[in-house]
Each structure stands twice: as C-alpha cells, then as structure tokens.
N, C-alpha and C. Protein backbone atom coordinates (compact mmCIF):
# COMPACT_ATOMS: atom_id res chain seq x y z
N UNK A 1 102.04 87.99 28.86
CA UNK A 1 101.03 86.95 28.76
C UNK A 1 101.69 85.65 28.35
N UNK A 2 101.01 84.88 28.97
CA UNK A 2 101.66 83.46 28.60
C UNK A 2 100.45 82.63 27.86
N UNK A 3 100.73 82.09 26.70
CA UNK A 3 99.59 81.02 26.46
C UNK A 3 100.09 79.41 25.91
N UNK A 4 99.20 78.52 26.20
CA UNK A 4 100.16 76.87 26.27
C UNK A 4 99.01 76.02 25.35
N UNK A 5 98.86 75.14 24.76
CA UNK A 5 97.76 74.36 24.66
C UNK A 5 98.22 73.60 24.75
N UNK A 6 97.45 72.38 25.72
CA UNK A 6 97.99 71.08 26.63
C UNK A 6 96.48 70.25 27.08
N UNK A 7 96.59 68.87 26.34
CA UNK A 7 95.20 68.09 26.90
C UNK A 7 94.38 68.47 25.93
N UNK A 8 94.26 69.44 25.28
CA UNK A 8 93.05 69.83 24.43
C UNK A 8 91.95 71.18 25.07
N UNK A 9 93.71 71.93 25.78
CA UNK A 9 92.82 73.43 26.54
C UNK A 9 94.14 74.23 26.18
N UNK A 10 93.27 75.13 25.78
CA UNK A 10 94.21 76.45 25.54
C UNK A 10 94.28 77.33 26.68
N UNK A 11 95.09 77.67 27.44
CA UNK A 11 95.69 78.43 28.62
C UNK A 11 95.71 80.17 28.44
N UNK A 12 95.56 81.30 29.40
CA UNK A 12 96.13 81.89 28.88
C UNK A 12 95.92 82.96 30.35
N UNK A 13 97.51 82.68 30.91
CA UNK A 13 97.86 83.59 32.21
C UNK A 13 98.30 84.87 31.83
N UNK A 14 97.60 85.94 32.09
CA UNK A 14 97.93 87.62 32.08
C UNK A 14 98.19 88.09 33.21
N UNK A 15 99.26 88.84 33.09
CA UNK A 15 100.44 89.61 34.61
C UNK A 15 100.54 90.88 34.29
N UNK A 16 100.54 91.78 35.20
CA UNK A 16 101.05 93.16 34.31
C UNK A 16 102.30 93.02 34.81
N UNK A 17 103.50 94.54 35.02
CA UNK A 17 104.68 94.33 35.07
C UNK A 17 105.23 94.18 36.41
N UNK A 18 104.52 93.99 37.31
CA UNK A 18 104.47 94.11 38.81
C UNK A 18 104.10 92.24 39.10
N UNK A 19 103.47 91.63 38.26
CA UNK A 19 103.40 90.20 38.44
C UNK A 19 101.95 90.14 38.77
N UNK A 20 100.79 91.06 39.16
CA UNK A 20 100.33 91.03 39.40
C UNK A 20 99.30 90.37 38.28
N UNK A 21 97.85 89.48 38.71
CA UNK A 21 97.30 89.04 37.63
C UNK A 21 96.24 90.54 37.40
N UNK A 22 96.16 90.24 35.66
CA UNK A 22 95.19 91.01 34.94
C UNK A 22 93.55 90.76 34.61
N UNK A 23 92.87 91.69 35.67
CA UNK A 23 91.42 91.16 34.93
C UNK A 23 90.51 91.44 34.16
N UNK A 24 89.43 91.19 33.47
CA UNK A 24 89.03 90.89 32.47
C UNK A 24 88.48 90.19 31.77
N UNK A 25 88.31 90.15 30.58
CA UNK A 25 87.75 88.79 29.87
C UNK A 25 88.50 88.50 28.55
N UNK A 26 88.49 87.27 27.80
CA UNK A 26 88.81 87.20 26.66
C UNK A 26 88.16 86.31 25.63
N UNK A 27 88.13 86.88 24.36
CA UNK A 27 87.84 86.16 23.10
C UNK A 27 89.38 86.10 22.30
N UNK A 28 88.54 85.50 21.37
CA UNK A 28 89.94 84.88 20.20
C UNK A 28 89.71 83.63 19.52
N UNK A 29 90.66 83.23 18.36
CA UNK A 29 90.54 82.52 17.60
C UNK A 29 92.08 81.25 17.67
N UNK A 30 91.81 80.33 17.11
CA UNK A 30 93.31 79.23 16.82
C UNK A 30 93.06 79.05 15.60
N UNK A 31 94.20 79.76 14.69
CA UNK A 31 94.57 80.17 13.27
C UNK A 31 95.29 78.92 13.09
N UNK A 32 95.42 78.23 12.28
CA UNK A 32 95.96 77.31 11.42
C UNK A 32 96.51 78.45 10.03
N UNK A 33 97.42 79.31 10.06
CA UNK A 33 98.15 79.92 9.59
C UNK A 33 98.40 79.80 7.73
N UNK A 34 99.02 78.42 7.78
CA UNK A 34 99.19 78.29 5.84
C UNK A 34 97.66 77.95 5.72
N UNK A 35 96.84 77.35 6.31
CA UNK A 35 95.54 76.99 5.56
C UNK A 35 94.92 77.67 5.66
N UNK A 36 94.61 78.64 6.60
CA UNK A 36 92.97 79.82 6.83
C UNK A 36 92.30 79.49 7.74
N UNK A 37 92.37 77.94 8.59
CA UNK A 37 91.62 77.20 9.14
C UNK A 37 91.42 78.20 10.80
N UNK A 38 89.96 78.95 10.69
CA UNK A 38 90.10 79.14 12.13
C UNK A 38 89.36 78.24 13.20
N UNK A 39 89.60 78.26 13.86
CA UNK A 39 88.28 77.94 15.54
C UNK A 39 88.35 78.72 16.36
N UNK A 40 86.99 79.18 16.69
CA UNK A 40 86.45 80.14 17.35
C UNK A 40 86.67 79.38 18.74
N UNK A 41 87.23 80.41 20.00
CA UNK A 41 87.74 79.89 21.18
C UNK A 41 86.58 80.86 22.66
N UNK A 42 86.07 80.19 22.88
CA UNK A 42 85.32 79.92 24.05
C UNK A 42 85.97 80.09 25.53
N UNK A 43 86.52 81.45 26.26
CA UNK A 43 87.02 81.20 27.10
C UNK A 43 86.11 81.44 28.46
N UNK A 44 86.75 81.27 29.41
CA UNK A 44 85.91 80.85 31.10
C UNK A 44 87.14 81.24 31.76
N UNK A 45 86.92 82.46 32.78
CA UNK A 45 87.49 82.83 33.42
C UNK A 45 88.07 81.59 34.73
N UNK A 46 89.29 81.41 34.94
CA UNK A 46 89.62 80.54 35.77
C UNK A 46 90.12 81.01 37.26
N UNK A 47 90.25 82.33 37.50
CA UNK A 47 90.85 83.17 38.54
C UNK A 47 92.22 83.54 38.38
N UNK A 48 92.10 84.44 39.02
CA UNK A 48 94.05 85.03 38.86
C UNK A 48 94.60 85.40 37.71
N UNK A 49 93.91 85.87 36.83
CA UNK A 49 94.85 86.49 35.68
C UNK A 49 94.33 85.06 34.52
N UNK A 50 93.88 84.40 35.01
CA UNK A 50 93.47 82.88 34.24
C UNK A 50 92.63 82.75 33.17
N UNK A 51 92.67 82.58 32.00
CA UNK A 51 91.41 81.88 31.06
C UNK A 51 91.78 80.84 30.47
N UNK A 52 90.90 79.77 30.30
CA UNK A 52 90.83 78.54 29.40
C UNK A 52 90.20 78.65 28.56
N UNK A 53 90.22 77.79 27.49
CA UNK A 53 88.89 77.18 26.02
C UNK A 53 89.32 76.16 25.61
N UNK A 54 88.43 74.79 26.00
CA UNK A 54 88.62 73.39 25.65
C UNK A 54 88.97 73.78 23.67
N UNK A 55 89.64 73.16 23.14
CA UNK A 55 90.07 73.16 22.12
C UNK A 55 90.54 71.72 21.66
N UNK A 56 90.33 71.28 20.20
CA UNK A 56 91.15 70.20 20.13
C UNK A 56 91.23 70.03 18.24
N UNK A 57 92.31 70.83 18.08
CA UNK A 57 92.29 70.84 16.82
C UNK A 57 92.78 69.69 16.25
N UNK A 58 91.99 69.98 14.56
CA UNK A 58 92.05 68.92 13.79
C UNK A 58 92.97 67.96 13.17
N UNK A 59 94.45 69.19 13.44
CA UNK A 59 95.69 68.34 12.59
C UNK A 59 96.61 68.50 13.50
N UNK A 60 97.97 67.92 13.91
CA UNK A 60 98.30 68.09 14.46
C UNK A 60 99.67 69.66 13.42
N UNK A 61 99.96 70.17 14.50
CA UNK A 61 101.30 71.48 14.03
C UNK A 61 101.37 72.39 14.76
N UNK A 62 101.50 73.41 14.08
CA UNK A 62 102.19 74.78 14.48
C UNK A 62 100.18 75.68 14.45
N UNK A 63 99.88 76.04 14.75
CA UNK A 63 98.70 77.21 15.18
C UNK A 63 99.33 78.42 15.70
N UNK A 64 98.21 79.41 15.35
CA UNK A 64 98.30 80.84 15.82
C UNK A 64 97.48 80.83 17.16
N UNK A 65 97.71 81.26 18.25
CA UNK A 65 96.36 82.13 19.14
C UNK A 65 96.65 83.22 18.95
N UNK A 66 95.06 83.81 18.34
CA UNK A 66 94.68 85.43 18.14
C UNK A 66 93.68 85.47 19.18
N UNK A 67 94.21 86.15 19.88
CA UNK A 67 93.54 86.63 21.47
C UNK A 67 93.67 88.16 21.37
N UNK A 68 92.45 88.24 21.92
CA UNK A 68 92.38 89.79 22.90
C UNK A 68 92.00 89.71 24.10
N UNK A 69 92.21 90.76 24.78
CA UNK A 69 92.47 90.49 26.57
C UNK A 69 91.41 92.02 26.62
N UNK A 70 90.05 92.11 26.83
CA UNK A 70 89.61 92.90 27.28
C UNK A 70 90.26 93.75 28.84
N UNK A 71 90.76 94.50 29.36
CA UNK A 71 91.23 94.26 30.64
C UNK A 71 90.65 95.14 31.05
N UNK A 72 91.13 95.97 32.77
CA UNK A 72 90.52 97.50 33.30
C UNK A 72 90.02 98.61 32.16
N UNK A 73 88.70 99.04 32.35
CA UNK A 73 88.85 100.17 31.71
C UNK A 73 88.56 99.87 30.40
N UNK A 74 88.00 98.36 29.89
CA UNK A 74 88.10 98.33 28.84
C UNK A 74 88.89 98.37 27.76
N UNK A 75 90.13 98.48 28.14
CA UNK A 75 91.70 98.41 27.50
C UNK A 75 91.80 96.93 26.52
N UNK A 76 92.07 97.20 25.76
CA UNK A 76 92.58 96.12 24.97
C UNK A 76 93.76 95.54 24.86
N UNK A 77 94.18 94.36 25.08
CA UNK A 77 95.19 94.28 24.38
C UNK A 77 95.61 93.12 23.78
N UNK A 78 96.31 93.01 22.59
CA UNK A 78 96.47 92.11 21.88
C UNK A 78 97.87 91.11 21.73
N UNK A 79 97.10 89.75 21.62
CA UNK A 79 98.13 88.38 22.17
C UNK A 79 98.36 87.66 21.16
N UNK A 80 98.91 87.18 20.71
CA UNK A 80 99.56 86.43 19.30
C UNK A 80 100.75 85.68 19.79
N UNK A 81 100.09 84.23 20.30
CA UNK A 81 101.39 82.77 20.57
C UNK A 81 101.43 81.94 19.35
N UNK A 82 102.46 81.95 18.70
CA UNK A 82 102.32 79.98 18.24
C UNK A 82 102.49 79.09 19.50
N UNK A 83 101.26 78.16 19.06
CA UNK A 83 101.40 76.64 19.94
C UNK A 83 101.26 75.79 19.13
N UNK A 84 102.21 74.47 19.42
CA UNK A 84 101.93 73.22 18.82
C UNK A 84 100.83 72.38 19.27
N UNK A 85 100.25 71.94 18.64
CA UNK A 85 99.23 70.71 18.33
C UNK A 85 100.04 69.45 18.32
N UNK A 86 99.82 68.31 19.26
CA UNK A 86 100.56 67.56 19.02
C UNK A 86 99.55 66.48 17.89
C-alpha cells in the first residue's frame, strides 16, 4: 500500500503481490502522534485500488495514517504511513 498527503488529500493506492489493484473500502484516522491529536478521515472510493479523504491538518509535521483496508471477503488489513504536513 502506498499512502501520500498532497494539496490537502490523503491518497491511498492498494496492490496485492501480482500488482493487481485491491477492492474494498476504507476508514481511518491522521494521528498527530506526540500530541493525541486525531482526525477522523472520510474516504471515497476513486477506482483501481484508489481511496481519497480531503484532509487539511492543523499544524504543519510529521502525522500518522491509521488506516484499515476492508478488502475481499471482508479481510482486513492494516496500514500505518508517516506523512508530512507541509
């Protein structure tokens, strides 16, 4: 899984090991880590393995994405990027 935040959208392309995209849905949070600070993330399926959630946090730094990737079957699985905030 890849995830980016860029513009004030959090990205987040899922592949399995074949390259193929993963589908599904996802929830999750952007952890501000030393403070506690979460925001609840809103995603919208974009096609192809794709989800977004307009985001635009408050300070600029280092953040957590705590994602889960509902996928086939109801499978879970769990995503943990740091991204910078500029």
């Amino acid at each position: 899984a890849e995830v980016t935040l860029d513009g004030g959208r959090l990205t987040l392309v899922a592949t399995d090991r074949e390259g193929r995209p993963v589908p599904g849905r996802v929830e999750g949070v952007l952890l501000r880590p030393l403070e506690g600070t979460e925001i609840p993330l809103a995603f919208a399926g974009t096609g192809g393995g794709r989800w977004a959630a307009e985001v635009q946090p408050p300070r600029p730094g280092q953040w957590e994405a705590r994602l889960t990737l509902h996928g086939p079957g109801e499978t879970t699985f769990d995503i943990r990027r740091r991204v910078i905030a500029p």
